[in-house]
Protein backbone atom coordinates (compact mmCIF):
# COMPACT_ATOMS: atom_id res chain seq x y z
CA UNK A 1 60.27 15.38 6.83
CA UNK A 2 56.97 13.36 6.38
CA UNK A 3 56.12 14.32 9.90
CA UNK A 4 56.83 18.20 9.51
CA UNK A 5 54.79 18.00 6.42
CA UNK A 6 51.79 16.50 8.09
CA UNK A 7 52.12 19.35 11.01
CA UNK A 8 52.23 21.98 8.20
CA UNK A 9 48.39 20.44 7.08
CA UNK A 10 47.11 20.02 10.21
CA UNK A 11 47.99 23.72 11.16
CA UNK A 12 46.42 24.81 8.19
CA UNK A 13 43.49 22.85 8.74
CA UNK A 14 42.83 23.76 11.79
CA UNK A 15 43.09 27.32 10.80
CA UNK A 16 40.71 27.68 7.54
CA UNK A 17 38.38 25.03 9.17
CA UNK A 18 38.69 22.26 6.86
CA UNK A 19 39.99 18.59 7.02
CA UNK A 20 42.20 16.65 4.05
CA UNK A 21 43.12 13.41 3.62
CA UNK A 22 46.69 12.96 3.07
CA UNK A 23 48.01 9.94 0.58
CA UNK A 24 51.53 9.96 2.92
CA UNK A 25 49.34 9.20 6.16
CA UNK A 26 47.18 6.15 5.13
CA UNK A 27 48.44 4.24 7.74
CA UNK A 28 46.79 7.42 10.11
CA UNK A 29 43.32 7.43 8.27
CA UNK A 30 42.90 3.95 8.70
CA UNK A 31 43.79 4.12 12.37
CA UNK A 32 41.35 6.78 12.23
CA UNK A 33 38.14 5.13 10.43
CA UNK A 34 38.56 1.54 10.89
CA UNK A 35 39.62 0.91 7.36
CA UNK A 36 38.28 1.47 4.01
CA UNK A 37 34.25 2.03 3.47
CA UNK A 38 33.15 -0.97 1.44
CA UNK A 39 30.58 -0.46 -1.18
CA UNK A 40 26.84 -1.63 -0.83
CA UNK A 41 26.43 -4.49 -2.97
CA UNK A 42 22.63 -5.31 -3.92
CA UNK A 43 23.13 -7.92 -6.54
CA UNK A 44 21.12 -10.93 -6.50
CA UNK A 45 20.71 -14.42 -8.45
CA UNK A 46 19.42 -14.34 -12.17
CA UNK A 47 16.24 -16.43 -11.19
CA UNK A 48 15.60 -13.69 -8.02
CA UNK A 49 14.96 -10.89 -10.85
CA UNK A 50 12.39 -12.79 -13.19
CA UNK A 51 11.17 -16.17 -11.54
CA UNK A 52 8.85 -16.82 -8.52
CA UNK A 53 10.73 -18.50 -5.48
CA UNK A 54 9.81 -22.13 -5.14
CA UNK A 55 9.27 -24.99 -7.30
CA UNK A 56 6.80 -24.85 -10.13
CA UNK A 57 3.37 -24.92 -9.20
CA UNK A 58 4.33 -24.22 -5.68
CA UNK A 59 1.97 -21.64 -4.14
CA UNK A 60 3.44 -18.44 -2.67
CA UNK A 61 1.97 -17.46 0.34
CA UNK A 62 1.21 -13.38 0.42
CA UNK A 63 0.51 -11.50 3.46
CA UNK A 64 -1.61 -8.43 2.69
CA UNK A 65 -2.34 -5.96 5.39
CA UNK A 66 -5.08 -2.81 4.76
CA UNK A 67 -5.10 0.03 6.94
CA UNK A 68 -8.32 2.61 5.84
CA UNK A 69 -7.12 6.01 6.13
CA UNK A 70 -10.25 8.06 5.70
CA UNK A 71 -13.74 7.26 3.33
CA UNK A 72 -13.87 10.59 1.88
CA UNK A 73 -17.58 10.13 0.41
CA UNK A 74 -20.14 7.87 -0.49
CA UNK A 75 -22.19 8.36 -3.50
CA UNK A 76 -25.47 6.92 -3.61
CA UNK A 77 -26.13 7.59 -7.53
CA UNK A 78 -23.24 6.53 -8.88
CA UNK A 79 -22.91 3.28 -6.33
CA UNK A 80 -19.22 4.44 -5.91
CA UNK A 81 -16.90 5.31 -2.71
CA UNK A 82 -14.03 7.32 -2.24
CA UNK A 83 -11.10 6.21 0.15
CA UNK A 84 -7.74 6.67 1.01
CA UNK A 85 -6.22 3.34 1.71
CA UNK A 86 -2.72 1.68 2.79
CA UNK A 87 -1.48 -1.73 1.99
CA UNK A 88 1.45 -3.97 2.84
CA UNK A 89 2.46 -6.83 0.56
CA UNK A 90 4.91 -8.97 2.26
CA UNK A 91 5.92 -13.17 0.78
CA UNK A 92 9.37 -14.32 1.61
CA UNK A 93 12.31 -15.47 -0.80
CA UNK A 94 13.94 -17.65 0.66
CA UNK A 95 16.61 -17.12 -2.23
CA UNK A 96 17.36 -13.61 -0.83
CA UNK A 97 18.06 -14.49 2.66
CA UNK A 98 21.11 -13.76 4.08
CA UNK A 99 22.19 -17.44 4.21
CA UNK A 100 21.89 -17.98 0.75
CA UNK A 101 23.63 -15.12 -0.31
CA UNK A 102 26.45 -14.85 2.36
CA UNK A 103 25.59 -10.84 2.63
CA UNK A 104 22.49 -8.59 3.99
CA UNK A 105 20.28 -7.11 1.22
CA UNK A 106 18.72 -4.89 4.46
CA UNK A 107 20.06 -1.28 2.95
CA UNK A 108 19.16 -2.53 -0.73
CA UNK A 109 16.17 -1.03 -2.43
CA UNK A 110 14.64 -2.60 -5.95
CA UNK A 111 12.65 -1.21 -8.23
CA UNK A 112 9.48 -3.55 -9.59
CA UNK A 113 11.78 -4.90 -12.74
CA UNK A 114 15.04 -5.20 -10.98
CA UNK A 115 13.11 -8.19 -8.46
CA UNK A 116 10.65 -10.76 -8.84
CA UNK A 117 7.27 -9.17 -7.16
CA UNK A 118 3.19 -10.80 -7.85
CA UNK A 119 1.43 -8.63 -10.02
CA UNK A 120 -1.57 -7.48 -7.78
CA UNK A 121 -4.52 -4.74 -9.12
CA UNK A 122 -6.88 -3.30 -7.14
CA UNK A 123 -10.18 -4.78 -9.46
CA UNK A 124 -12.63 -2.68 -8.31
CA UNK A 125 -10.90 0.78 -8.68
CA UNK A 126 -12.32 3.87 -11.24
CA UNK A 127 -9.77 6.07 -11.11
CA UNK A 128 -8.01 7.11 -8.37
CA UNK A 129 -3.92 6.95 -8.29
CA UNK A 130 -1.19 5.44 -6.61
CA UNK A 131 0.57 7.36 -4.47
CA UNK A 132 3.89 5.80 -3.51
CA UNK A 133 6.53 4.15 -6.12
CA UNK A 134 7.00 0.50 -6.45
CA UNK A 135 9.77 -0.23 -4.19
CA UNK A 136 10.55 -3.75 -2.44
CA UNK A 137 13.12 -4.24 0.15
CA UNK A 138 14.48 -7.19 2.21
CA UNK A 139 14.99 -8.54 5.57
CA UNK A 140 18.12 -10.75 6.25
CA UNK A 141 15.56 -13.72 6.33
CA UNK A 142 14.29 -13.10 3.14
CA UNK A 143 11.44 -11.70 3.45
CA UNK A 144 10.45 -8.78 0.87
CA UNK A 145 8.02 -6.32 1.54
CA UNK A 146 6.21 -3.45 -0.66
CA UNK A 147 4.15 -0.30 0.74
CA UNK A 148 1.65 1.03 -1.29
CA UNK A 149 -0.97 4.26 -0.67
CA UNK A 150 -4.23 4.59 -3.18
CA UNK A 151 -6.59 7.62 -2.73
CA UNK A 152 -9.39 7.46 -5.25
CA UNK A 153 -12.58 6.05 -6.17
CA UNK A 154 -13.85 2.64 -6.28
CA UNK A 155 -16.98 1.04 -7.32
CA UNK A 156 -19.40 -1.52 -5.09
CA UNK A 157 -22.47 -2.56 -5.49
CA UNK A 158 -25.11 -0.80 -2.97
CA UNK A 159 -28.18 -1.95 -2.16
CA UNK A 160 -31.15 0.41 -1.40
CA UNK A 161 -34.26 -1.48 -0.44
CA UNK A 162 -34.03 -0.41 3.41
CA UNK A 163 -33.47 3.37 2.55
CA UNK A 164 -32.96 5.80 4.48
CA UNK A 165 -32.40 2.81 7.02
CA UNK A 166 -30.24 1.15 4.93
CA UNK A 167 -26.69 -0.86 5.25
CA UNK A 168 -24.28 -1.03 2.69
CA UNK A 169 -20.97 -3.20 2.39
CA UNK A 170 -17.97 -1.42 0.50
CA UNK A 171 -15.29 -3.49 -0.94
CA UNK A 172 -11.67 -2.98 -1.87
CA UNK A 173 -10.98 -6.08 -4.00
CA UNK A 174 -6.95 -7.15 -5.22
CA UNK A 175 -6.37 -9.61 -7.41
CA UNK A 176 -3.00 -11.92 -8.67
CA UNK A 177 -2.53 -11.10 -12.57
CA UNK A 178 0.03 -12.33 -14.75
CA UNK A 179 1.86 -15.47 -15.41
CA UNK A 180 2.37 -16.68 -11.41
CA UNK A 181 -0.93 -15.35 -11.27
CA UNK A 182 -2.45 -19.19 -10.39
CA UNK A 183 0.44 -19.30 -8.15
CA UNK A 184 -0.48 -17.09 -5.71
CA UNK A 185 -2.30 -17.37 -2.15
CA UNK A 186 -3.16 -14.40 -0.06
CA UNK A 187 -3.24 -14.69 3.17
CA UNK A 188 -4.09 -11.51 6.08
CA UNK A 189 -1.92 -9.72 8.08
CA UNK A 190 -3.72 -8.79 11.23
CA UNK A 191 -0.69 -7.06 12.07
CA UNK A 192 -1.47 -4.27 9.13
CA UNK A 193 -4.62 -4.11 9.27
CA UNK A 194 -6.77 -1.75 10.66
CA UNK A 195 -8.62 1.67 10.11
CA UNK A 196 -8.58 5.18 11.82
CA UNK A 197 -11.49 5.83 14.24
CA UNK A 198 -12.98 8.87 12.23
CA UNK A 199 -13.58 9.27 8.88
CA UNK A 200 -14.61 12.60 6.31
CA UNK A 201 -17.21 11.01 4.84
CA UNK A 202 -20.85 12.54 6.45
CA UNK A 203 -24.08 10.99 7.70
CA UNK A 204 -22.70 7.57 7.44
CA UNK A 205 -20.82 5.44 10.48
CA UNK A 206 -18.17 3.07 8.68
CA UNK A 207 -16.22 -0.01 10.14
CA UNK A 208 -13.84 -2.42 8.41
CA UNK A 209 -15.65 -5.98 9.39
CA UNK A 210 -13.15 -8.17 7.58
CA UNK A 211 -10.69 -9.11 5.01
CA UNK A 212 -11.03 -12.32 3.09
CA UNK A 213 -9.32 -14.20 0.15
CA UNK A 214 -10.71 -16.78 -2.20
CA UNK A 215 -10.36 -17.98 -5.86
CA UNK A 216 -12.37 -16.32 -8.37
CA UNK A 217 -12.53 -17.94 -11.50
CA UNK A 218 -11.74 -15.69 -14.89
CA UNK A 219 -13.77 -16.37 -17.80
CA UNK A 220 -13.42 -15.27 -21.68
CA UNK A 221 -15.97 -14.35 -24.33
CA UNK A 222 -16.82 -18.06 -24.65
CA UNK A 223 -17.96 -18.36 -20.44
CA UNK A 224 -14.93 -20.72 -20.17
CA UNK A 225 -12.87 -20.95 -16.99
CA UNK A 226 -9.70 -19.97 -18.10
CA UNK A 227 -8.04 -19.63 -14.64
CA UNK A 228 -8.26 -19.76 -10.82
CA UNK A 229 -7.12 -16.43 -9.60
CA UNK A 230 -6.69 -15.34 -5.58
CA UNK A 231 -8.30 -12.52 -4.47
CA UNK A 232 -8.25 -10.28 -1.34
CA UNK A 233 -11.57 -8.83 -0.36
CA UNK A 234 -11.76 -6.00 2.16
CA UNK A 235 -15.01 -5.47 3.42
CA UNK A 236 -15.89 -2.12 4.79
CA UNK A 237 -19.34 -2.08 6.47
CA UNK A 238 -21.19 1.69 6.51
CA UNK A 239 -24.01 2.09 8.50
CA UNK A 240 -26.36 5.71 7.27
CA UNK A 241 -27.15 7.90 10.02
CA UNK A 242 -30.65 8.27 10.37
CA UNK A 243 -31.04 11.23 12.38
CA UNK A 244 -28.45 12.95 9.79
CA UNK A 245 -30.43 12.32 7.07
CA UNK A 246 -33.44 13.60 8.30
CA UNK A 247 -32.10 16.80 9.29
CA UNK A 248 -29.85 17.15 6.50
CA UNK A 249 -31.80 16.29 3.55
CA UNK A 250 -35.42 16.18 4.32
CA UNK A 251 -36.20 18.73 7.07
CA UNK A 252 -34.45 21.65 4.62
CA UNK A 253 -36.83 21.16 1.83
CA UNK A 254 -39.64 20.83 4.27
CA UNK A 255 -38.76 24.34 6.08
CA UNK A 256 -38.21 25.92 2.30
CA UNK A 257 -41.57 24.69 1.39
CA UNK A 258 -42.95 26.20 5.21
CA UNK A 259 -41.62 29.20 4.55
CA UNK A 260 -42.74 29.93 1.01
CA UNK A 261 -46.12 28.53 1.33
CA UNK A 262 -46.44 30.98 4.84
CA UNK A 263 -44.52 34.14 2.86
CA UNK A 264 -47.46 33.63 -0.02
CA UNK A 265 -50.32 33.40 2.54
CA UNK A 266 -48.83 36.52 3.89
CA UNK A 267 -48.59 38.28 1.01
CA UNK A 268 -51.94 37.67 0.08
């Protein structure tokens, strides 16, 4: 009877284009699919979601790579520049590994509060957004990693002296905030780093020349060291175009001034 019933499904399947899953043939979808789908689970310890891996005082090593999508412009007046950048964070937690936790976390995706993460800011921003959400995931060795994309301004101090001949450095600076803030030690990832070979910004030929981290000390109101924070300096270097400018922004005026001067003589 079971059998006959089955039949009577699959011809009717078969005819309407459809499949169902019969309760009387479990022993067939089983066969079938290897056995039952398990469910992802993405849990993780307590002291993963709100405490830095590592003893206390321990310093967590962060890889940060910076890849320079475009310089979009460079403005002399305000000292500012405007880029479109990618960045990698990367530290491992060791707590998250697959050893420790007997599973993969590889499929898992956590949002900033649901994982521990440094806080990092970009200090020399004005403006400007962040394009992609806050999102870490992990590798079975425990290593957690979080992509970020910023496209807006940011502010560096330019130096004018050899005008129109003139050199200036631009800097993308991050910085470790918060409470593990002193706890914190970037290091570079070579592997992330780079910069496309043409960029928007005119009249000015622009190179990333290095990335460096050091401490920076953070003072209050009274000029007192407070704290030792790490910092990640980007250093872009942008050479002006001499011939550009000249033909760009002097030789107009001058032909204007050619012109009218000639158009009154003629006139006259």
């Amino acid at each position: 009877m079971k059998n006959q019933y089955i039949q009577s499904i699959t011809v009717l399947s078969n005819h309407f284009n459809f499949h169902v899953v019969v309760s009387a043939s479990t022993n067939l979808y089983a066969q079938d699919t290897g056995g039952a789908i398990p469910e992802l689970d993405c849990s993780i310890p307590l002291e993963a979601q709100y405490l830095k891996p590592g003893d206390k005082g321990s310093k967590i090593p962060v890889k940060i790579g910076f890849f320079v999508i475009d310089v979009k412009e460079i403005d002399d007046l305000e000292q500012t520049f405007t880029a479109d950048v990618w960045f990698n964070e990367t530290w491992n937690d060791p707590r998250l590994s697959k050893e420790a936790l007997g599973k993969s976390l590889e499929k898992c995706i956590y949002k900033e509060n649901e994982i521990w993460t440094p806080q990092i800011v970009i200090i020399n921003r004005n403006g400007g957004e962040e394009l992609l959400d806050k999102i870490a995931r992990v590798d079975t060795e425990g290593n957690v990693n979080i992509k970020q994309r910023y496209v807006g301004e940011l502010t560096s101090d330019l130096d004018f002296a050899d005008f129109p001949f003139d050199t200036q450095d631009l800097h993308f600076i991050l910085a470790a905030v918060g409470p593990d803030a002193e706890d914190i030690r970037f290091e570079l990832d070579n592997d992330t780093t780079g910069q496309r070979d043409v960029f928007s910004a005119e009249g000015w030929s622009i190179n990333l020349i290095d990335g460096k981290s050091n401490d920076e000390a953070i003072r209050t109101w009274g000029d007192t060291p407070i704290s030792n924070l790490y910092r990640m300096d980007f250093r872009l270097q942008a050479d002006r175009d001499k011939a550009y400018y000249v033909w760009k922004v002097i030789v107009p005026p001058m032909s204007y001034c050619t012109y009218g001067v000639g158009g009154f003589l003629d006139r006259s």
